[in-house]
Protein backbone atom coordinates (compact mmCIF):
# COMPACT_ATOMS: atom_id res chain seq x y z
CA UNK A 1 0.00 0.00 0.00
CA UNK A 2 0.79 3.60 -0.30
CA UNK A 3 1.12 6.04 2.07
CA UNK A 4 -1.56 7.14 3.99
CA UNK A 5 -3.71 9.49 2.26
CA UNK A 6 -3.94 13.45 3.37
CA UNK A 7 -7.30 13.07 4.79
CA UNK A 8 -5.54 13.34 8.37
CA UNK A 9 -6.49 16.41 9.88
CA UNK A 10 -4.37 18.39 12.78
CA UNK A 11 -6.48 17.20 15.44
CA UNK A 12 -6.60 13.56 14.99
CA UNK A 13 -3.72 10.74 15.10
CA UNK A 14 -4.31 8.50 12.42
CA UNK A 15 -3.33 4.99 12.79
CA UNK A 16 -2.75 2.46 9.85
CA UNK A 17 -2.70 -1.10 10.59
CA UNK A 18 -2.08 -4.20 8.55
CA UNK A 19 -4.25 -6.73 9.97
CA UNK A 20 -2.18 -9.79 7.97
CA UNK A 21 0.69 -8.81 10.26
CA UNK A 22 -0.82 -7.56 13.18
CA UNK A 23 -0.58 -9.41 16.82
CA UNK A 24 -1.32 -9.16 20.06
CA UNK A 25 2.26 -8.29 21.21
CA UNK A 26 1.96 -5.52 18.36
CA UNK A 27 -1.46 -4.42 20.17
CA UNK A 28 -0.19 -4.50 23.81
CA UNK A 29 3.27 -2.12 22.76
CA UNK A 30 0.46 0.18 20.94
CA UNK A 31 -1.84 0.54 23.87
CA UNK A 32 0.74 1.45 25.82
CA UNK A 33 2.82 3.76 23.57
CA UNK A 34 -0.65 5.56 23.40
CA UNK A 35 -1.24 5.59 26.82
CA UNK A 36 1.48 7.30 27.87
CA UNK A 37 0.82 10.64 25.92
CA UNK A 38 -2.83 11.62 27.04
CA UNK A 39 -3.77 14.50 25.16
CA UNK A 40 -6.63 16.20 22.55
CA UNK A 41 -6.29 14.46 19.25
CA UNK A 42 -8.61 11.44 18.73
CA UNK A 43 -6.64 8.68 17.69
CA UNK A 44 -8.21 6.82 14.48
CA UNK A 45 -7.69 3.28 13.68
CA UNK A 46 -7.58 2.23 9.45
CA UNK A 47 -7.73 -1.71 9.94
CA UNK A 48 -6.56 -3.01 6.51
CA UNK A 49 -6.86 -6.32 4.91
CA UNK A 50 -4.59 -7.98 2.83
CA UNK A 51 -7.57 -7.58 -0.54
CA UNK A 52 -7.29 -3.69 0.23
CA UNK A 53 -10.62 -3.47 2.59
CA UNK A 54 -10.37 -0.71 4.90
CA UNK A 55 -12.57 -0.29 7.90
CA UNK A 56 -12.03 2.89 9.84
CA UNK A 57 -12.33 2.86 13.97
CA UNK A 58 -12.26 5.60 16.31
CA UNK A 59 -10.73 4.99 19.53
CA UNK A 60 -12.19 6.70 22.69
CA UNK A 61 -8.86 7.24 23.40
CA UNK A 62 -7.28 10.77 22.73
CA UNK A 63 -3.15 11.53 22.88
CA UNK A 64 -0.70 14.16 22.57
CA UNK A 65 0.94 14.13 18.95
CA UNK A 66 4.05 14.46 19.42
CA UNK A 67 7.45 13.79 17.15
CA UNK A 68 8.12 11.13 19.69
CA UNK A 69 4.65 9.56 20.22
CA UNK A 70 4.91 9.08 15.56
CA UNK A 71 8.09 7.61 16.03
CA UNK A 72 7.30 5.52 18.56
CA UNK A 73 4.06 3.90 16.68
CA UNK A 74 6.02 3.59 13.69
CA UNK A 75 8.44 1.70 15.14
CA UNK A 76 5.79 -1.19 16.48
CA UNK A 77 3.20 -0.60 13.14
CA UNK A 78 5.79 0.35 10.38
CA UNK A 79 7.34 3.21 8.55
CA UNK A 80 4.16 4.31 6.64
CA UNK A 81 1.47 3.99 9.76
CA UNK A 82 0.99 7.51 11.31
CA UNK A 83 -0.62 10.00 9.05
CA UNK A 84 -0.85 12.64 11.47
CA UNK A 85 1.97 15.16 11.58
CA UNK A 86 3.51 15.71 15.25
CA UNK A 87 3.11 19.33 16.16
């Protein structure tokens, strides 16, 4: 897949994730890489399949973007799995 597309707005923290790859270690490291940076931006799931489905889930759960929040997330989801840009 491509990048994620520009739909990402400034106050939300999109989240890509390939569900061919995706496991419950990969969950638990998420939850709590999210968890530790409470703040206003609605974080926003895209759960994609390997025939290109994409079903989009928002989380109740709202962080802080932040450069090290993005580069934490893309270390456990991939390069290409945060569209929002970190203030």
């Amino acid at each position: 897949m491509d990048e994620l597309p520009e739909r990402a707005t400034a106050d939300e923290f999109r989240v890509r994730l390939e569900m061919q790859v995706l496991s419950e270690e990969i969950l638990d490291r998420l939850k709590e890489v999210l968890a530790s940076s409470p703040g206003p931006c609605p974080v926003v799931f895209e759960m994609c399949s390997a025939d290109g489905c994409v079903a989009v889930l928002q989380a109740q759960q709202r962080v802080k973007s932040t450069p090290e929040l993005t580069a934490a997330v893309r270390q456990i989801c991939g390069a290409r799995s945060v569209a929002a840009v970190a203030e």
